[in-house]
N, C-alpha and C. Protein backbone atom coordinates (compact mmCIF):
# COMPACT_ATOMS: atom_id res chain seq x y z
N UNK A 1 -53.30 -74.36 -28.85
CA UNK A 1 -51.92 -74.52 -28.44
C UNK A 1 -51.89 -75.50 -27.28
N UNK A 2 -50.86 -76.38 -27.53
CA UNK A 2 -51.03 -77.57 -26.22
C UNK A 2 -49.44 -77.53 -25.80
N UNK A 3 -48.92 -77.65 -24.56
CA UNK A 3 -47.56 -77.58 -23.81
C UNK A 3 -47.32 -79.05 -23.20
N UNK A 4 -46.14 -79.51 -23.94
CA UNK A 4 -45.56 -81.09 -23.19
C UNK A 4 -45.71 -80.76 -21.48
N UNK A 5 -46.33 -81.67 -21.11
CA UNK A 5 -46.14 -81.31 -19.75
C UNK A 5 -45.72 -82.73 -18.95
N UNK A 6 -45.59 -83.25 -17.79
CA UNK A 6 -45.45 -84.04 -16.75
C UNK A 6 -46.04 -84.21 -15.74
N UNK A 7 -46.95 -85.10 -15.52
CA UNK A 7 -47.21 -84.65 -14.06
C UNK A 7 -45.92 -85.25 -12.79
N UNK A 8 -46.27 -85.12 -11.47
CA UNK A 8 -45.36 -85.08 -10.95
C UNK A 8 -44.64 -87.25 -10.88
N UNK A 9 -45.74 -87.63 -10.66
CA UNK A 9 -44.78 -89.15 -10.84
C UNK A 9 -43.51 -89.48 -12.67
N UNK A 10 -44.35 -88.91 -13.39
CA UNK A 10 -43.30 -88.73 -14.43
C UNK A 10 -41.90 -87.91 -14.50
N UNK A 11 -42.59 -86.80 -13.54
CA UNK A 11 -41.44 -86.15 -13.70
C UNK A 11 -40.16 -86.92 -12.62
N UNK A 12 -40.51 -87.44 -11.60
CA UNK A 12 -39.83 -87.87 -11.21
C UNK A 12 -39.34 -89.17 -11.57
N UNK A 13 -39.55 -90.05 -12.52
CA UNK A 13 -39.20 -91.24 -13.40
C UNK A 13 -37.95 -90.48 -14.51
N UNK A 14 -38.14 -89.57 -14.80
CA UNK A 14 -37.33 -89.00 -16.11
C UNK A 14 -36.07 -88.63 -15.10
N UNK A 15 -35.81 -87.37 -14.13
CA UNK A 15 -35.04 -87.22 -12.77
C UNK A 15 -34.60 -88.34 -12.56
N UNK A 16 -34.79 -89.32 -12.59
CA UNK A 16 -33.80 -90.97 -11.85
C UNK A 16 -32.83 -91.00 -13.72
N UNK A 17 -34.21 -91.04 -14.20
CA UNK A 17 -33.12 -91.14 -15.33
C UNK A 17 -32.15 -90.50 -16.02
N UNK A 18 -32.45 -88.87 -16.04
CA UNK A 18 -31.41 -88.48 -16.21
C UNK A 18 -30.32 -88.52 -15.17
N UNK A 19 -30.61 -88.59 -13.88
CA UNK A 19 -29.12 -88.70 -13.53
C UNK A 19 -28.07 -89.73 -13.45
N UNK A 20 -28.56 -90.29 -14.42
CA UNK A 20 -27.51 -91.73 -14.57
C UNK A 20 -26.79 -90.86 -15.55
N UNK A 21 -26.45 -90.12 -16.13
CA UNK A 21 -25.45 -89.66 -17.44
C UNK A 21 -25.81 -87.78 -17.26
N UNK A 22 -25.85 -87.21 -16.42
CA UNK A 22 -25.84 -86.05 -16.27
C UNK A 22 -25.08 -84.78 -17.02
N UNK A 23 -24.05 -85.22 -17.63
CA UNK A 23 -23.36 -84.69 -19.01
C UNK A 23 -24.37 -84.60 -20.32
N UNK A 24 -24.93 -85.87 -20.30
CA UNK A 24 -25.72 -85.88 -22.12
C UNK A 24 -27.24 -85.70 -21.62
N UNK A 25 -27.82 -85.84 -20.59
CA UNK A 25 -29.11 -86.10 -20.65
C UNK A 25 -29.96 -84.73 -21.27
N UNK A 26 -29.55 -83.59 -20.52
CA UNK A 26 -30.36 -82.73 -21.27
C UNK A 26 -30.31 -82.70 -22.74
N UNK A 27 -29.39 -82.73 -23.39
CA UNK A 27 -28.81 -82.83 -24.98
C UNK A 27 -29.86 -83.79 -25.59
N UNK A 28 -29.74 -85.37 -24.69
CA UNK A 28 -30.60 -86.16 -25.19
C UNK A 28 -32.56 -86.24 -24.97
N UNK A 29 -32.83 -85.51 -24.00
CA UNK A 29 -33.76 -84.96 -23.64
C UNK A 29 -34.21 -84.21 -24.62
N UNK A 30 -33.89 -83.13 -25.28
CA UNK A 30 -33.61 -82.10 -26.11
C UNK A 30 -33.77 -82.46 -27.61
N UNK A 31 -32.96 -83.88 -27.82
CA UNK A 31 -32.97 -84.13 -29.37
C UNK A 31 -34.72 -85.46 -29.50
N UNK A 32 -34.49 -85.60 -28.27
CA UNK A 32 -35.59 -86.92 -28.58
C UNK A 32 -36.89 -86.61 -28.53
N UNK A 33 -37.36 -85.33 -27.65
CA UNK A 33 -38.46 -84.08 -27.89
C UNK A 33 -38.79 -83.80 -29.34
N UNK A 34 -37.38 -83.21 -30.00
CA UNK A 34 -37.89 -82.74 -31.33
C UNK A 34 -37.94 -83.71 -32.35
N UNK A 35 -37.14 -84.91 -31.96
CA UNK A 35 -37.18 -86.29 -33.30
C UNK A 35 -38.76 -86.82 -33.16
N UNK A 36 -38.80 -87.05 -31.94
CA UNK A 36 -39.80 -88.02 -32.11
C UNK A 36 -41.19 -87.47 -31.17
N UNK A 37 -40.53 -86.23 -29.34
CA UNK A 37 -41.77 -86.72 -29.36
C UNK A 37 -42.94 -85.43 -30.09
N UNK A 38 -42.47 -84.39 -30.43
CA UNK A 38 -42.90 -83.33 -31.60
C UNK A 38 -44.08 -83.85 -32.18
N UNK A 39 -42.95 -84.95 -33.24
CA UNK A 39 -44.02 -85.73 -34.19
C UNK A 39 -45.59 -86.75 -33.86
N UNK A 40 -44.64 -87.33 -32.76
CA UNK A 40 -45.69 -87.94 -32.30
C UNK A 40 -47.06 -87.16 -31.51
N UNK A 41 -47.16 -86.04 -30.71
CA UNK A 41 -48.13 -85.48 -30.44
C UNK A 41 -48.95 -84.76 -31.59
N UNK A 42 -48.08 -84.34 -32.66
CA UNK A 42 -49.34 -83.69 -33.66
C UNK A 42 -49.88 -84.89 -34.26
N UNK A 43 -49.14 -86.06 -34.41
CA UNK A 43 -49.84 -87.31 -34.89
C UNK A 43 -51.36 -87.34 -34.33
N UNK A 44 -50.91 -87.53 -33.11
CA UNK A 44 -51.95 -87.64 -32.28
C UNK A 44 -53.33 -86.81 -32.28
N UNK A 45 -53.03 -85.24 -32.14
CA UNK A 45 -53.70 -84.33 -31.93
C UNK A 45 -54.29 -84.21 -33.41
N UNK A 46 -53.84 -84.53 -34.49
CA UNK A 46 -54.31 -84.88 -35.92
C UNK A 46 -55.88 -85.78 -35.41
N UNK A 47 -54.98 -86.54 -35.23
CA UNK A 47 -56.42 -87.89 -34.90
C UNK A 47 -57.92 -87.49 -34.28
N UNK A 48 -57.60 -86.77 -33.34
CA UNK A 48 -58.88 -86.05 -32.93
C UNK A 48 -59.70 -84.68 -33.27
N UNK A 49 -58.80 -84.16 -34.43
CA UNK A 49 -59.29 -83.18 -35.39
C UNK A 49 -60.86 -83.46 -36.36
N UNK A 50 -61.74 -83.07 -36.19
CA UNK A 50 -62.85 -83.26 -36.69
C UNK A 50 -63.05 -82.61 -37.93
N UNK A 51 -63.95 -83.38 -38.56
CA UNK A 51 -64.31 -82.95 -40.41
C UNK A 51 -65.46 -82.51 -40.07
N UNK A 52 -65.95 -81.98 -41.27
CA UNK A 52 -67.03 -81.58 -41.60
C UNK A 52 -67.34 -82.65 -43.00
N UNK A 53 -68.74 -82.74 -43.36
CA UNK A 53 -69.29 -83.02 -44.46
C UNK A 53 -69.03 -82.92 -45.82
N UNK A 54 -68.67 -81.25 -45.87
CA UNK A 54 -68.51 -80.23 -47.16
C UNK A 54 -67.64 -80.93 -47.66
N UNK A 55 -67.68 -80.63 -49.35
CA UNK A 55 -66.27 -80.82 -50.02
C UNK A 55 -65.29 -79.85 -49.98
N UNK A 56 -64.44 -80.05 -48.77
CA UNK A 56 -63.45 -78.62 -49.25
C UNK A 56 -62.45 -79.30 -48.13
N UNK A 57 -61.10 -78.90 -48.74
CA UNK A 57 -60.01 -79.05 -47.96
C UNK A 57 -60.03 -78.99 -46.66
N UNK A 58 -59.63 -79.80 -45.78
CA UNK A 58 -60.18 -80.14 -44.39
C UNK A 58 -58.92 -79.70 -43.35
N UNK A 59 -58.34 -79.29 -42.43
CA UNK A 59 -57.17 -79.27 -41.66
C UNK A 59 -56.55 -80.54 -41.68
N UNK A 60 -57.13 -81.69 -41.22
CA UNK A 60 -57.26 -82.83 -40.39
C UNK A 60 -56.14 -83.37 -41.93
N UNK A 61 -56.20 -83.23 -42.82
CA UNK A 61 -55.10 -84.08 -44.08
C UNK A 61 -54.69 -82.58 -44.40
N UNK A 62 -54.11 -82.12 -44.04
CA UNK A 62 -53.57 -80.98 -44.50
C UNK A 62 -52.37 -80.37 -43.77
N UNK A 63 -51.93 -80.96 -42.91
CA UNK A 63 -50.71 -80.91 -41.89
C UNK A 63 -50.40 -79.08 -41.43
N UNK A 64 -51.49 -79.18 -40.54
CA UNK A 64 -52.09 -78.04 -39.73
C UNK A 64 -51.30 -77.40 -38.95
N UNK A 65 -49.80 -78.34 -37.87
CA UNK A 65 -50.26 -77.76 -37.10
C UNK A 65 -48.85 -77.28 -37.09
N UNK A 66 -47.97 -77.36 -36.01
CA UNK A 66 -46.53 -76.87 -35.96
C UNK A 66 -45.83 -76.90 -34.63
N UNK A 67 -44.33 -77.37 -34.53
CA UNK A 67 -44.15 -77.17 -33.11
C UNK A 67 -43.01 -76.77 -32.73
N UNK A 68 -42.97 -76.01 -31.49
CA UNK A 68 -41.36 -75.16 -31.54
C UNK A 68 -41.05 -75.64 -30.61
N UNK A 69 -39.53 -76.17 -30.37
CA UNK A 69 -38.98 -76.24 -29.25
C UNK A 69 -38.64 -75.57 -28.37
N UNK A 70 -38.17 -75.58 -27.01
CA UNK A 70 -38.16 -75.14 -25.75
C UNK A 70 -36.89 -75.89 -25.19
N UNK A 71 -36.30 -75.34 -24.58
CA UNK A 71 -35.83 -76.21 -23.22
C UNK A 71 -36.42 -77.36 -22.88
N UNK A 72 -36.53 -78.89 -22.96
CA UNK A 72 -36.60 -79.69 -22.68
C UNK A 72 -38.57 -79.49 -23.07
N UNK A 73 -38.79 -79.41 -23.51
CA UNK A 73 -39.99 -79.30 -23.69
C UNK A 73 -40.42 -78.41 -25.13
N UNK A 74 -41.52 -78.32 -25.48
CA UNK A 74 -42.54 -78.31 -26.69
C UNK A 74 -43.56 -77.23 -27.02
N UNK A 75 -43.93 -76.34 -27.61
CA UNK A 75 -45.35 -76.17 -27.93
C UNK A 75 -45.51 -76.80 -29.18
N UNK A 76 -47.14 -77.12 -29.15
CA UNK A 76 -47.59 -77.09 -30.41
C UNK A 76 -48.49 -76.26 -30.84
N UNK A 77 -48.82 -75.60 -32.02
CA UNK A 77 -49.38 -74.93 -32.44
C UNK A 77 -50.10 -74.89 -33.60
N UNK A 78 -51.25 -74.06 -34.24
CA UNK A 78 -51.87 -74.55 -35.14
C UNK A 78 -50.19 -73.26 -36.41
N UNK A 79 -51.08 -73.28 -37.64
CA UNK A 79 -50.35 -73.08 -38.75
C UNK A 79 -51.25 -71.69 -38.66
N UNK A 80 -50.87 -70.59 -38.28
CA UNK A 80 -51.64 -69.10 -38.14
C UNK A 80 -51.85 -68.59 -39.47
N UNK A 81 -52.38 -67.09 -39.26
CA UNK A 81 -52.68 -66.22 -40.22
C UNK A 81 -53.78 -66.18 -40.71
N UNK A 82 -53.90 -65.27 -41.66
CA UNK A 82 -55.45 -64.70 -41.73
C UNK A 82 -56.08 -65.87 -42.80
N UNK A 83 -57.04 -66.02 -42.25
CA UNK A 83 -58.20 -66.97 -42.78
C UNK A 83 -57.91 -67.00 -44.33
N UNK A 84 -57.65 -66.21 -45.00
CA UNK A 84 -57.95 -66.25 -46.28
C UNK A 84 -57.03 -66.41 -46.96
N UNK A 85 -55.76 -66.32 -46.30
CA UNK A 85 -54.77 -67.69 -47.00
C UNK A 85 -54.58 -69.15 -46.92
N UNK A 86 -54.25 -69.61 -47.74
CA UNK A 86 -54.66 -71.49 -47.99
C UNK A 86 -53.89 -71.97 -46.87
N UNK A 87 -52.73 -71.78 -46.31
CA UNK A 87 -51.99 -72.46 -45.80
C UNK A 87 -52.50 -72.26 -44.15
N UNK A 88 -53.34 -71.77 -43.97
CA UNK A 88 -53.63 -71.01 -42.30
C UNK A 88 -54.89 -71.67 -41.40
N UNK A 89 -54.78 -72.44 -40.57
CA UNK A 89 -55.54 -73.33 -39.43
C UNK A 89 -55.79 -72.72 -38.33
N UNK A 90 -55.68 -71.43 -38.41
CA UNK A 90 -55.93 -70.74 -36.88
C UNK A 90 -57.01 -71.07 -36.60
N UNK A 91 -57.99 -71.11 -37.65
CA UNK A 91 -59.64 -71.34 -37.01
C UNK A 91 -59.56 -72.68 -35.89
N UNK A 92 -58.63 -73.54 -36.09
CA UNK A 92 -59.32 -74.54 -35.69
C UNK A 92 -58.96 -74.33 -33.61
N UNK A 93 -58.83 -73.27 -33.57
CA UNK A 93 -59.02 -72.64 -31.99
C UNK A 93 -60.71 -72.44 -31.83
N UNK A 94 -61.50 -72.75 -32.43
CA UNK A 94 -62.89 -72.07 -32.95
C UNK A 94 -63.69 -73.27 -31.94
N UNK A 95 -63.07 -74.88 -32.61
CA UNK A 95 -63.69 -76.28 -32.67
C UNK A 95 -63.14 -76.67 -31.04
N UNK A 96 -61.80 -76.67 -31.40
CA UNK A 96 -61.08 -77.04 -30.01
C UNK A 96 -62.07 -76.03 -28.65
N UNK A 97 -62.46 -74.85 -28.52
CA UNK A 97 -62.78 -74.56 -27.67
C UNK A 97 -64.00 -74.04 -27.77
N UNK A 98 -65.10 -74.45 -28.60
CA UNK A 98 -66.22 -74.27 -28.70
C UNK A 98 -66.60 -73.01 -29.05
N UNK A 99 -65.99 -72.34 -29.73
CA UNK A 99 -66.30 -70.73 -29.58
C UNK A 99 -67.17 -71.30 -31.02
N UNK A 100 -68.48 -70.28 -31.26
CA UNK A 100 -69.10 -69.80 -32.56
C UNK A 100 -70.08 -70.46 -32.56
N UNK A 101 -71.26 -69.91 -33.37
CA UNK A 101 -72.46 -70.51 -33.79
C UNK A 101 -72.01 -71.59 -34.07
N UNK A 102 -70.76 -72.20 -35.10
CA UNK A 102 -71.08 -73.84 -35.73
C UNK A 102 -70.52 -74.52 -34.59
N UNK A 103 -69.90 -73.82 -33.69
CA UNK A 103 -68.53 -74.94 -32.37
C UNK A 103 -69.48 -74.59 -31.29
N UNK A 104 -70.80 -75.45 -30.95
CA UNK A 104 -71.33 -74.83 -29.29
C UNK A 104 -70.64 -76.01 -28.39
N UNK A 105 -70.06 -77.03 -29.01
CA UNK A 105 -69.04 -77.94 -27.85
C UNK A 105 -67.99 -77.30 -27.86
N UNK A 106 -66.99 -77.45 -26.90
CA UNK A 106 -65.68 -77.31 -26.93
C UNK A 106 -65.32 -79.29 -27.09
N UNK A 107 -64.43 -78.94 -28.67
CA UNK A 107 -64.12 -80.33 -28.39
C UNK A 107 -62.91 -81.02 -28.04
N UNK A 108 -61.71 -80.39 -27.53
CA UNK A 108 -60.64 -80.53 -26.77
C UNK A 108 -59.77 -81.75 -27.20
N UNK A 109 -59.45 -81.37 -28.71
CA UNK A 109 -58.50 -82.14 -29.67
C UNK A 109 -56.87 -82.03 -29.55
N UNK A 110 -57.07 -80.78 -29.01
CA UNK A 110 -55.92 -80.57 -28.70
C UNK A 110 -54.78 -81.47 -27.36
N UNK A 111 -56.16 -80.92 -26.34
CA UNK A 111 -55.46 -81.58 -25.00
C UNK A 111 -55.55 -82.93 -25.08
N UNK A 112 -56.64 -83.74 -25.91
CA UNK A 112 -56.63 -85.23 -25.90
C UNK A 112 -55.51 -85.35 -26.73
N UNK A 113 -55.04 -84.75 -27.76
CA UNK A 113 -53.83 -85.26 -28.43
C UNK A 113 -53.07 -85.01 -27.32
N UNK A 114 -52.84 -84.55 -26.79
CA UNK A 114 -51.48 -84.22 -25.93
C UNK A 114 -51.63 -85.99 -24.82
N UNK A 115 -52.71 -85.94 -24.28
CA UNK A 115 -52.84 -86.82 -22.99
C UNK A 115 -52.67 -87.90 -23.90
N UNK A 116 -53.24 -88.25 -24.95
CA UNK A 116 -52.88 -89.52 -25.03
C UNK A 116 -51.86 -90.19 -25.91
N UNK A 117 -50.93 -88.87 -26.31
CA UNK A 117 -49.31 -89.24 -26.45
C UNK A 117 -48.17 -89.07 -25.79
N UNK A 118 -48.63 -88.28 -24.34
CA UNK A 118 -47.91 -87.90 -23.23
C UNK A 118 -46.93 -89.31 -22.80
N UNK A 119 -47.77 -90.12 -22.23
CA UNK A 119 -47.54 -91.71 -22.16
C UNK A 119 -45.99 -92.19 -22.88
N UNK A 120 -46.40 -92.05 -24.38
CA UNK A 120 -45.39 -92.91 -25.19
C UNK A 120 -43.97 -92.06 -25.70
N UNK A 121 -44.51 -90.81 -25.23
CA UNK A 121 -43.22 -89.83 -25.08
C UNK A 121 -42.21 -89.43 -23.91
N UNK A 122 -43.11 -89.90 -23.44
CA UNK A 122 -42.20 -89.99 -21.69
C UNK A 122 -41.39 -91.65 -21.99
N UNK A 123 -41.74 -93.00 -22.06
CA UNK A 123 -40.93 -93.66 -22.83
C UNK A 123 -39.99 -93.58 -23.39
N UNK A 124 -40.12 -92.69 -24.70
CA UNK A 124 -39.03 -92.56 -25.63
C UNK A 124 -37.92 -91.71 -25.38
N UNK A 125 -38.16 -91.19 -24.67
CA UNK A 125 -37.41 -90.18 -23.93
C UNK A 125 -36.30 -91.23 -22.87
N UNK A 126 -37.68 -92.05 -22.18
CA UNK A 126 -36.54 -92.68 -21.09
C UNK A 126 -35.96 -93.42 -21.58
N UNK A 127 -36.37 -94.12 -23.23
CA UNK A 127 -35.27 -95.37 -23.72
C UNK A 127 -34.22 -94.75 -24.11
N UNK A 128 -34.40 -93.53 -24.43
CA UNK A 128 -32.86 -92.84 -25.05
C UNK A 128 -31.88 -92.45 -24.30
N UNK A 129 -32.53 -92.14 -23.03
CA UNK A 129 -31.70 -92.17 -21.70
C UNK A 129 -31.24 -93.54 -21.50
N UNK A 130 -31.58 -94.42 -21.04
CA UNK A 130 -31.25 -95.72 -21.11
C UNK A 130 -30.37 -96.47 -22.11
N UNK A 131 -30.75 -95.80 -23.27
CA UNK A 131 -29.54 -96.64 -24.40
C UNK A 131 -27.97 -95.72 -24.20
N UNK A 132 -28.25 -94.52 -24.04
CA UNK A 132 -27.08 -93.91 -23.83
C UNK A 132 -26.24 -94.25 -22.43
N UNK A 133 -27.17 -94.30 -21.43
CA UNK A 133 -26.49 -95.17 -20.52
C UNK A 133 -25.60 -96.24 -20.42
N UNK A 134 -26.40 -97.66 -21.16
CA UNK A 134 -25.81 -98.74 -21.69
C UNK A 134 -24.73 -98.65 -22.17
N UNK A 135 -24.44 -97.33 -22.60
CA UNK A 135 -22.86 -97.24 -24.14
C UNK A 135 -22.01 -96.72 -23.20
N UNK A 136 -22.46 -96.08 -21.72
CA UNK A 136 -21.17 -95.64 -21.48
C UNK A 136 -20.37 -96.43 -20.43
């Protein structure tokens, strides 16, 4: 599970921006989280999902993971439930944090997806602030 976060110079870049339109910003804050930046972090966190060798259905092409909105913010999450239904990625808490004989790394797919779409979601966020600005 990985949480949109900010550190504090971002957060204070987004704060200038929303208060140029203080009526829509949370709204737009809110819709541009779940349009785009949602998508874009499991994109991401996809990318650093590791295979194995075997022939067998892999997480990593199998659209694993899931994300719920919040108040101005995100989780993401894997696709739960018990192992032995097809549709269920919980294991991959196993890889991400090294737990088990086959995971002795923790390999931290998760948080690198997050850090290195953090960036282009703080962006998209501020252009939507910004275009809504422009219109009014």
């Amino acid at each position: 599970m990985v949480k949109y976060s900010l550190d504090d110079q971002q957060s204070q870049q987004l704060a200038n921006a929303m208060k140029e339109i203080p009526g829509k910003a949370e709204r737009l804050v809110n819709e541009t989280l779940k349009a785009k930046g949602m998508k874009l972090m499991i994109q991401e966190i996809i990318r650093f999902i590791p295979t194995s060798n075997s022939n067998k259905r892999h997480a990593k092409n199998s659209n694993p993971l899931k994300g719920t909105m919040g108040n101005l913010g995100f989780v993401i999450t894997t696709k739960g439930g018990a192992a032995k239904n097809s549709n269920s990625f919980g294991y991959l808490v196993f890889p991400n944090e090294g737990r088990g004989p086959h995971n002795p790394i923790a390999q931290r797919f998760f948080e690198k997806g997050a850090e290195a779409s953090n960036g282009r979601i703080l962006t998209e966020v501020i252009k939507a602030l910004e275009e809504a600005n422009n219109f009014n």
